[in-house]
PDB file of N, CA and C in Angstrom:
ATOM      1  N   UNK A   1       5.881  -2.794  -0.701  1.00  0.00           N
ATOM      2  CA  UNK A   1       5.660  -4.086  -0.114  1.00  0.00           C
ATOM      3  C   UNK A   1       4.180  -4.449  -0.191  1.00  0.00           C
ATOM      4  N   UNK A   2       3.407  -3.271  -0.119  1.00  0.00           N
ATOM      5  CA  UNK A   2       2.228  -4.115  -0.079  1.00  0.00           C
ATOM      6  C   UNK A   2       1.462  -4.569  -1.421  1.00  0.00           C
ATOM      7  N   UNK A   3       2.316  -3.538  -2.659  1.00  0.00           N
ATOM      8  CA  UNK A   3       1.992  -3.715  -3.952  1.00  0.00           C
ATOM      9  C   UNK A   3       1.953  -5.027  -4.509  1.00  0.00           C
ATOM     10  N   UNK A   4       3.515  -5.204  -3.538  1.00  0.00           N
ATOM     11  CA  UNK A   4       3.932  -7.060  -3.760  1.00  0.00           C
ATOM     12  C   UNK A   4       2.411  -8.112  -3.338  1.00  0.00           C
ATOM     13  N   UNK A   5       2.501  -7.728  -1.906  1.00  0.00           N
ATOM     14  CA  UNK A   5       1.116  -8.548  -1.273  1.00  0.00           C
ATOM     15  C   UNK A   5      -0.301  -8.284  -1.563  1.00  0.00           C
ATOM     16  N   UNK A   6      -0.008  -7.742  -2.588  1.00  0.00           N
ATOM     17  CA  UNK A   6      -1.346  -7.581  -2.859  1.00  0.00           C
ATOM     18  C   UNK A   6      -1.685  -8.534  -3.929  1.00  0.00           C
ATOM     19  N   UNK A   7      -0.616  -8.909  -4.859  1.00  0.00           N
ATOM     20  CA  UNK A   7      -0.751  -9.920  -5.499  1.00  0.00           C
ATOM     21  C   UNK A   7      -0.745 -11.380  -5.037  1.00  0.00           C
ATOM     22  N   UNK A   8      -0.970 -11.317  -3.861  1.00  0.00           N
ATOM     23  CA  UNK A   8      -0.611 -12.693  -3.243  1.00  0.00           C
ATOM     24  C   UNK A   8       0.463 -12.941  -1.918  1.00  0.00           C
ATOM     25  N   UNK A   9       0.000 -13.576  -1.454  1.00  0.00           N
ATOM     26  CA  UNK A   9       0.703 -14.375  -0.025  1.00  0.00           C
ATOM     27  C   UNK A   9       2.055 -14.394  -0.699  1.00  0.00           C
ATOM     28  N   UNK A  10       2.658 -14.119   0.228  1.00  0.00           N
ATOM     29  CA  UNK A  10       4.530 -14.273   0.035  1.00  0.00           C
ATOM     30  C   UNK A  10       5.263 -14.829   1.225  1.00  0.00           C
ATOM     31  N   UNK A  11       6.273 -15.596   1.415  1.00  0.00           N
ATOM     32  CA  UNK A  11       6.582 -16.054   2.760  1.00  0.00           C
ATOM     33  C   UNK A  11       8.204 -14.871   2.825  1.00  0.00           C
ATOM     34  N   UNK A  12       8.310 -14.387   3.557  1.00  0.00           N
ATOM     35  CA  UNK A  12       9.507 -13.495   4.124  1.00  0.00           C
ATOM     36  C   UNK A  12      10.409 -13.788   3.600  1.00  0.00           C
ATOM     37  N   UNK A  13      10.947 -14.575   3.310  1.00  0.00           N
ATOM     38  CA  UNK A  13      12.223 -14.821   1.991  1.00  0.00           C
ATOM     39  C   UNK A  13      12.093 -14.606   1.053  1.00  0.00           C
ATOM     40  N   UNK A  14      11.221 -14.724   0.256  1.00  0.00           N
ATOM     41  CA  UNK A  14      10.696 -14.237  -0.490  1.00  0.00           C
ATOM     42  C   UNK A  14      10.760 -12.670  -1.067  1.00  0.00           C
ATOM     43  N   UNK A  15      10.172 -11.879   0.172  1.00  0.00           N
ATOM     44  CA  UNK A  15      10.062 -10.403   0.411  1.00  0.00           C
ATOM     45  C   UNK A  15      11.493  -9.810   0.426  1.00  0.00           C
ATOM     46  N   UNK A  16      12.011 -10.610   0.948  1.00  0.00           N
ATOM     47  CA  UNK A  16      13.670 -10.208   1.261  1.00  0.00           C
ATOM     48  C   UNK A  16      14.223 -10.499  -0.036  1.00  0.00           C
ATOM     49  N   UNK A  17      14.036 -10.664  -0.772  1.00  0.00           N
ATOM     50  CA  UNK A  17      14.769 -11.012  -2.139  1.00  0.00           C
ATOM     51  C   UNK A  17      14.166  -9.989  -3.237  1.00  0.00           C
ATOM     52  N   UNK A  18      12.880  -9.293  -2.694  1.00  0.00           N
ATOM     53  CA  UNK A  18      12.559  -8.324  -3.538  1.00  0.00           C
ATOM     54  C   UNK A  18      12.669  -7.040  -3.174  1.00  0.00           C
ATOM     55  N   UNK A  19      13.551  -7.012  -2.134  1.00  0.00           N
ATOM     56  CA  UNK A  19      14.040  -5.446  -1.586  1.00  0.00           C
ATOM     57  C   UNK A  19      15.024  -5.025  -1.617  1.00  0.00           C
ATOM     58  N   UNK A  20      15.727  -3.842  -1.397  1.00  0.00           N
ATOM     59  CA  UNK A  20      17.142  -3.872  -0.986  1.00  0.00           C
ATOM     60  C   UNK A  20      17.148  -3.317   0.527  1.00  0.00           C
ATOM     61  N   UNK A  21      17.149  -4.565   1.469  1.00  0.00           N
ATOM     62  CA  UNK A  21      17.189  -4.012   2.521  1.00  0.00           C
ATOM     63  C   UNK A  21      17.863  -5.053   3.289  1.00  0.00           C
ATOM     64  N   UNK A  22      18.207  -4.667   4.842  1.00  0.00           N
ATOM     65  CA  UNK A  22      18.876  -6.229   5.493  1.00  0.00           C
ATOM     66  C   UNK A  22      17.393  -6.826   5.780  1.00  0.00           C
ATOM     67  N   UNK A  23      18.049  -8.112   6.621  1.00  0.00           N
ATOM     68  CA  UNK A  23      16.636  -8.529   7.000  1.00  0.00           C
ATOM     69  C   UNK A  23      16.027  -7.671   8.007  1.00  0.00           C
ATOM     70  N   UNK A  24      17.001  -7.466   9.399  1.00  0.00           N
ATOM     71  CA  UNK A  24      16.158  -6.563  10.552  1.00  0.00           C
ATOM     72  C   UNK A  24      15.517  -5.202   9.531  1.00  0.00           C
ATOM     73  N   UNK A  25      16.180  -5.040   8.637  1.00  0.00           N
ATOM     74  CA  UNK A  25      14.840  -3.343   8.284  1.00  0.00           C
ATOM     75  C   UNK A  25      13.667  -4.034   7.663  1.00  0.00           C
ATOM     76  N   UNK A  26      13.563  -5.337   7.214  1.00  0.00           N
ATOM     77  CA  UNK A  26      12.648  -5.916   6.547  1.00  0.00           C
ATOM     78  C   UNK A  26      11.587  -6.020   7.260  1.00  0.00           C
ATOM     79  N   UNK A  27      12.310  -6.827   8.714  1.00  0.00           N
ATOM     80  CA  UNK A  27      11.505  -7.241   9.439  1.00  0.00           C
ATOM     81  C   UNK A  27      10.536  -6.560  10.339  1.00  0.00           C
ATOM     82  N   UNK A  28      11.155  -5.248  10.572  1.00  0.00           N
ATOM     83  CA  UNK A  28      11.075  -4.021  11.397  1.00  0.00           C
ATOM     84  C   UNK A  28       9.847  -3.013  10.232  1.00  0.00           C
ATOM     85  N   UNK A  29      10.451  -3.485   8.913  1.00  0.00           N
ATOM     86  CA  UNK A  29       8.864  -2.896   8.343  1.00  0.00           C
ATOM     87  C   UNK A  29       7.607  -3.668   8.185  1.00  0.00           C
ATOM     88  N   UNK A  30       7.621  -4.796   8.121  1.00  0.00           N
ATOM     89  CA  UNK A  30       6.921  -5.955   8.258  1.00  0.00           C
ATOM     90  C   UNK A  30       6.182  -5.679   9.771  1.00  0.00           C
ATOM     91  N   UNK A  31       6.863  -5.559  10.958  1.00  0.00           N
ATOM     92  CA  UNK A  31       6.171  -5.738  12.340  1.00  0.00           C
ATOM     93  C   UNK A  31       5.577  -4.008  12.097  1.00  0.00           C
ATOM     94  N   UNK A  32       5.628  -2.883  11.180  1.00  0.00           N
ATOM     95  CA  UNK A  32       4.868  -1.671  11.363  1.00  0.00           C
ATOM     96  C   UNK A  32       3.434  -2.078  11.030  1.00  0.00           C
ATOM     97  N   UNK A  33       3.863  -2.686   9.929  1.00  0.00           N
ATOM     98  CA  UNK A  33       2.994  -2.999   9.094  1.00  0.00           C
ATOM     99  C   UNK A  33       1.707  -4.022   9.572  1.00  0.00           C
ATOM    100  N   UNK A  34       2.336  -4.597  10.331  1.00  0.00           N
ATOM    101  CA  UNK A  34       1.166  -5.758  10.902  1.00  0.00           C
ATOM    102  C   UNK A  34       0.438  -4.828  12.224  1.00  0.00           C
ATOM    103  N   UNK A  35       1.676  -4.290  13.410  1.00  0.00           N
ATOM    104  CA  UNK A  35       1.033  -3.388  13.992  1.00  0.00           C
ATOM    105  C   UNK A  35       0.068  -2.531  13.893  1.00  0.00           C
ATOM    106  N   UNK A  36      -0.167  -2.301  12.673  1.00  0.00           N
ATOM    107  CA  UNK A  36      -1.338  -0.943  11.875  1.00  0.00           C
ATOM    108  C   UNK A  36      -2.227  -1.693  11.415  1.00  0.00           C
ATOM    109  N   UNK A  37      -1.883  -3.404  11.030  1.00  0.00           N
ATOM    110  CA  UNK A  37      -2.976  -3.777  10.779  1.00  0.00           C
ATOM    111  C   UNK A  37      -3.305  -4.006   9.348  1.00  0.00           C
ATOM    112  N   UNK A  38      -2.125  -3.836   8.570  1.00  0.00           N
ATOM    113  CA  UNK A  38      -2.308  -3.876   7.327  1.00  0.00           C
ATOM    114  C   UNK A  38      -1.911  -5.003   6.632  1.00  0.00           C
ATOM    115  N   UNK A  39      -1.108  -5.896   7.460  1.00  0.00           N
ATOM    116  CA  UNK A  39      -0.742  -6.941   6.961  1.00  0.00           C
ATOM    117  C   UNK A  39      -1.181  -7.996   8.181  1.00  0.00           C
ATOM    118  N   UNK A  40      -1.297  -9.521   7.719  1.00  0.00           N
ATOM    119  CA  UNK A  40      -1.042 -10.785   8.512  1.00  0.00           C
ATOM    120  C   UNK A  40      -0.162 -11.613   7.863  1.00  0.00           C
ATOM    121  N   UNK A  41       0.019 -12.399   9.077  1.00  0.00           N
ATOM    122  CA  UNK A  41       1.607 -13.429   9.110  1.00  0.00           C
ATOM    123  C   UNK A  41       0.697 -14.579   9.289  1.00  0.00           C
ATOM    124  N   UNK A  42       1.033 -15.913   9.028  1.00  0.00           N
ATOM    125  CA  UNK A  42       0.932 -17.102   9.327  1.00  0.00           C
ATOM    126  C   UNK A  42       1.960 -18.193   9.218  1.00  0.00           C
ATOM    127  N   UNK A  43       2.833 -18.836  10.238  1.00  0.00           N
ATOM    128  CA  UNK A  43       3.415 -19.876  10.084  1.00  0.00           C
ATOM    129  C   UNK A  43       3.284 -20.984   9.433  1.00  0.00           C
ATOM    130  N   UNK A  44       4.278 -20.942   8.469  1.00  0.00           N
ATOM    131  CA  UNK A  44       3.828 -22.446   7.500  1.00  0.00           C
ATOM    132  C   UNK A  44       5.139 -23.245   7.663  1.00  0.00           C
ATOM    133  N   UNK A  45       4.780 -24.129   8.275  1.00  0.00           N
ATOM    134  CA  UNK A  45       6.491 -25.267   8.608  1.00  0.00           C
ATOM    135  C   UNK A  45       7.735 -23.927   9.273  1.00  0.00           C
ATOM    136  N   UNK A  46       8.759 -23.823   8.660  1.00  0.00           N
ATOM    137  CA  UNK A  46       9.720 -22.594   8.931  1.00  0.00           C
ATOM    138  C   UNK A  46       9.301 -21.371   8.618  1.00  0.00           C
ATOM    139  N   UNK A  47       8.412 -21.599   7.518  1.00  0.00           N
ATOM    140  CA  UNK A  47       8.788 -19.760   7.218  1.00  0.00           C
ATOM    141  C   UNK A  47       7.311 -19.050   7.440  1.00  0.00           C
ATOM    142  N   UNK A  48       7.354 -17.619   7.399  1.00  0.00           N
ATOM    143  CA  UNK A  48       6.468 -16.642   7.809  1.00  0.00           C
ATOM    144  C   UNK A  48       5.622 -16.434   6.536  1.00  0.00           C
ATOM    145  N   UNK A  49       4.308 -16.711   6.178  1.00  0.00           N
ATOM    146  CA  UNK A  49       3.777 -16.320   5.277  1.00  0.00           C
ATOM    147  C   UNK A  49       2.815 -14.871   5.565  1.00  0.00           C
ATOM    148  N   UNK A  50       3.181 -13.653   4.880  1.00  0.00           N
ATOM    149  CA  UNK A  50       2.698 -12.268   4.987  1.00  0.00           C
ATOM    150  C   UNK A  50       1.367 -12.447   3.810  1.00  0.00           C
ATOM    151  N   UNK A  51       0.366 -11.761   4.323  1.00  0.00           N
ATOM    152  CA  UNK A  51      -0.229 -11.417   3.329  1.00  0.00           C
ATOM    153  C   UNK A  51      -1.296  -9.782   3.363  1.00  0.00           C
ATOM    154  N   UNK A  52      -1.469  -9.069   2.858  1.00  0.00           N
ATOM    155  CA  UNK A  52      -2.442  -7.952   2.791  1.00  0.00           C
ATOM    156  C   UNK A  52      -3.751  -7.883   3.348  1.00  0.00           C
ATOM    157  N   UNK A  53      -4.462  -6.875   4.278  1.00  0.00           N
ATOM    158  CA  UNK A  53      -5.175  -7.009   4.642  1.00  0.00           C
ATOM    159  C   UNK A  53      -6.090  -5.777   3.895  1.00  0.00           C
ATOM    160  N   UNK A  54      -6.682  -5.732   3.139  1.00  0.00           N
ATOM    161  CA  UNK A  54      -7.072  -4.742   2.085  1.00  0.00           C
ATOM    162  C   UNK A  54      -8.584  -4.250   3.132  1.00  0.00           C
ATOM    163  N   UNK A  55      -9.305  -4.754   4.038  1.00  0.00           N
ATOM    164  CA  UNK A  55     -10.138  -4.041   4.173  1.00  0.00           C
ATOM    165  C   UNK A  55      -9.527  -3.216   5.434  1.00  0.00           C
ATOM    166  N   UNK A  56      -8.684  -3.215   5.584  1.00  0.00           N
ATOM    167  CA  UNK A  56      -8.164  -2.096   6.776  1.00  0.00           C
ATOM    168  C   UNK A  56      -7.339  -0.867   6.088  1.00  0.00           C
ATOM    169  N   UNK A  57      -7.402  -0.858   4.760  1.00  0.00           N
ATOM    170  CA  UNK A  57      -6.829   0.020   3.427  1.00  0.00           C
ATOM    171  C   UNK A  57      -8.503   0.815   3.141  1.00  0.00           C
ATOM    172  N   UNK A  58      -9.367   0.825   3.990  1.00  0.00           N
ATOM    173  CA  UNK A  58     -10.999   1.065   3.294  1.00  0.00           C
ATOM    174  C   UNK A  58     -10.706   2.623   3.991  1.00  0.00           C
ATOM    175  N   UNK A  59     -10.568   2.659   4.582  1.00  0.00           N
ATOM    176  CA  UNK A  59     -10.454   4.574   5.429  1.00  0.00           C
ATOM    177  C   UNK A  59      -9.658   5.380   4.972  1.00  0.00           C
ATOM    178  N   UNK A  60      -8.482   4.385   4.522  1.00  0.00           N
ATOM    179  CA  UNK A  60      -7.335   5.661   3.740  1.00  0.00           C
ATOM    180  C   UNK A  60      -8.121   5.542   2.009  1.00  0.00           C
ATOM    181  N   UNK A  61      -8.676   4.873   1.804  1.00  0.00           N
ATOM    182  CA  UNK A  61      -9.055   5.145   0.591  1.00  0.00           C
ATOM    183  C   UNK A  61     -10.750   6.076   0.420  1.00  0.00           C
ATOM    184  N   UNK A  62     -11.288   5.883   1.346  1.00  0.00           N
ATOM    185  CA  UNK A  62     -12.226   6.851   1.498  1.00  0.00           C
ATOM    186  C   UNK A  62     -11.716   8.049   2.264  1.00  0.00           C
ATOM    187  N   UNK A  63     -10.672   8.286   2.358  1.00  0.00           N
ATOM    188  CA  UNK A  63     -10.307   9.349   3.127  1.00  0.00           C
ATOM    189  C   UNK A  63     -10.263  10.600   1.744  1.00  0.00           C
ATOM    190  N   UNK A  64      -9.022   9.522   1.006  1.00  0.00           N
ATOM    191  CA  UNK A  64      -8.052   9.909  -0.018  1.00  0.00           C
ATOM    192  C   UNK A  64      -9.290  10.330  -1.477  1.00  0.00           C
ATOM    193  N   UNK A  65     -10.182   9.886  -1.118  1.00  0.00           N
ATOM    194  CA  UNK A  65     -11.264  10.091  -2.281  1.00  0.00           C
ATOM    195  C   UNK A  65     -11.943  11.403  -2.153  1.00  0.00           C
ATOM    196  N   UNK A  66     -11.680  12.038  -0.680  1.00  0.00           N
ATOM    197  CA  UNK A  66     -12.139  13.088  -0.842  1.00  0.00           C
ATOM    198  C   UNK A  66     -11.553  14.423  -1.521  1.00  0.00           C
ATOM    199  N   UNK A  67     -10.233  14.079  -1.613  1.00  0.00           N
ATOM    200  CA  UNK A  67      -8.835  14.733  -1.955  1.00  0.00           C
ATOM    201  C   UNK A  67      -9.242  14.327  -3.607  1.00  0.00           C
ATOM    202  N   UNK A  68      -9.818  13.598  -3.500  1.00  0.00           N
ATOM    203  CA  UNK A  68      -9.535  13.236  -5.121  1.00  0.00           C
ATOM    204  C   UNK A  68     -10.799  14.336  -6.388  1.00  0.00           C
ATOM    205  N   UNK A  69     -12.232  13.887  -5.104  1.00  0.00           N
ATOM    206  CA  UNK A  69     -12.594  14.998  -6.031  1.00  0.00           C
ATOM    207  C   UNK A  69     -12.485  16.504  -6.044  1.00  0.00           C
ATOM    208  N   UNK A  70     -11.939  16.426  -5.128  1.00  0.00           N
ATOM    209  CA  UNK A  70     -11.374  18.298  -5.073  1.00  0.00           C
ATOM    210  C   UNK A  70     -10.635  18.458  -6.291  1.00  0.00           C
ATOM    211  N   UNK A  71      -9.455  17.348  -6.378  1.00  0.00           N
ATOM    212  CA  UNK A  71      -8.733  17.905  -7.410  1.00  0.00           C
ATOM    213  C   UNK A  71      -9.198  17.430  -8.872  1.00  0.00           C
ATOM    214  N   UNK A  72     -10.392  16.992  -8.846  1.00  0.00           N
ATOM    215  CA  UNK A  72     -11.379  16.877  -9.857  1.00  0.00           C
ATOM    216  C   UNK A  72     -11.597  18.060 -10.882  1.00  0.00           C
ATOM    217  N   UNK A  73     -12.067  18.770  -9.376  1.00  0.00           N
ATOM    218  CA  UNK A  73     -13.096  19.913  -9.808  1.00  0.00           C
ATOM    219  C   UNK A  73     -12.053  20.994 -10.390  1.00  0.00           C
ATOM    220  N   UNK A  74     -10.676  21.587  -9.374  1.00  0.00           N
ATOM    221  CA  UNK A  74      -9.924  22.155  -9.217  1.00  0.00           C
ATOM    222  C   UNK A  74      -9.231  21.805 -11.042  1.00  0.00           C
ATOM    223  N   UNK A  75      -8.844  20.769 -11.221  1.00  0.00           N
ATOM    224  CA  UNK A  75      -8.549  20.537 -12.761  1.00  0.00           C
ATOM    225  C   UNK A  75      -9.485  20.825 -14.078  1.00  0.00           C
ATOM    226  N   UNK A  76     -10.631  20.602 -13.618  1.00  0.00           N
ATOM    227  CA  UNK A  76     -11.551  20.928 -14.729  1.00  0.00           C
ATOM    228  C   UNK A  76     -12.115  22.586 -14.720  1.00  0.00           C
ATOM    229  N   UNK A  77     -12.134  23.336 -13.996  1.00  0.00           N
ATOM    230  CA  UNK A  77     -11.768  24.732 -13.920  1.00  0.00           C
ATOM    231  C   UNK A  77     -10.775  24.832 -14.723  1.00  0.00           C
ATOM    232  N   UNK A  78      -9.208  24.454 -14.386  1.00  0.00           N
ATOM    233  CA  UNK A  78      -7.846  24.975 -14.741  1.00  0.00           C
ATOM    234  C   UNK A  78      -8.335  24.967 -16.042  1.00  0.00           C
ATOM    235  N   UNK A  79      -8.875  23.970 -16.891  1.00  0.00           N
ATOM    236  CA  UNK A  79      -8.930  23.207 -18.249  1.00  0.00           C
ATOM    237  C   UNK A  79     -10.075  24.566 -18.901  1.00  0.00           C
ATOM    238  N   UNK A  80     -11.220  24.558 -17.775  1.00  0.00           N
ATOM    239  CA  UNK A  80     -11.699  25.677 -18.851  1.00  0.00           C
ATOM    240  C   UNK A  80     -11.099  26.967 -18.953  1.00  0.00           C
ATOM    241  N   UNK A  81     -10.106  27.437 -17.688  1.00  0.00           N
ATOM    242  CA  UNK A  81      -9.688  28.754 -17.965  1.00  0.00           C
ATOM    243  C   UNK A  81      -8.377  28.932 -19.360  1.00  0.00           C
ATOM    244  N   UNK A  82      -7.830  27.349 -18.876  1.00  0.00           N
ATOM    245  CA  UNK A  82      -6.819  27.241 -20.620  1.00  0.00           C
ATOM    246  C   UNK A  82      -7.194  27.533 -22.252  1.00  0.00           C
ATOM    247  N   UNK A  83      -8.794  26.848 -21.738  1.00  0.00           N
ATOM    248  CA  UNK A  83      -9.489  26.329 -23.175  1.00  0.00           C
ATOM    249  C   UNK A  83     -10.086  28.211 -23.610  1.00  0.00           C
ATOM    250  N   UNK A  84     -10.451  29.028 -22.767  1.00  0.00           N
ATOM    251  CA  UNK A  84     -11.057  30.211 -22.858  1.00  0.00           C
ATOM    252  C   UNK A  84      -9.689  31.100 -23.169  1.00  0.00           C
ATOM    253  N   UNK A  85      -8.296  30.541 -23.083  1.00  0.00           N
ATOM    254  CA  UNK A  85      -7.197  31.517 -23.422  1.00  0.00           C
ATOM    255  C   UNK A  85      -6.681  31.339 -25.183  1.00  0.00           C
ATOM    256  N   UNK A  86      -7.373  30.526 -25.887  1.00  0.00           N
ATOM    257  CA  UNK A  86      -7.018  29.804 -26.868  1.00  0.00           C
ATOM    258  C   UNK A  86      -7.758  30.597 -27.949  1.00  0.00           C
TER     259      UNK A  86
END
């Protein structure tokens, strides 16, 4: 879902047409999602427009970066102990 919103504002019908889900699980992931802060809603006439909130995505991605160069390093080892079996 947020892959979706990340490309852009979507209004909830929308979202529901690109899932396989009912609406209450839609909606019920939608209200996690805003709860955490990762998404906003805005009323436009009837319908709910969702959209991504990417700087509240800044901690899991500096989190996740630390994980990343571990397995940096951890791969480029593996690579020389392969390259030294050859």
């Amino acid at each position: 879902m947020l892959d979706l919103l990340r490309l852009g504002e979507r209004p909830v019908n929308e979202l529901a047409r690109s899932f396989d889900m009912t609406q209450p699980s839609l909606s019920q992931h939608l209200r996690v999602l805003r709860d955490a802060g990762l998404v906003a809603h805005q009323r436009r006439g009837r319908e709910l427009w969702y959209r991504v909130q990417p700087q509240k995505l800044k901690p899991v991605g500096d989190w996740l970066a630390q994980y990343e160069q571990f397995w940096r390093h951890k791969l480029r080892a593996l690579g020389t102990v392969l390259e030294g079996e050859k």
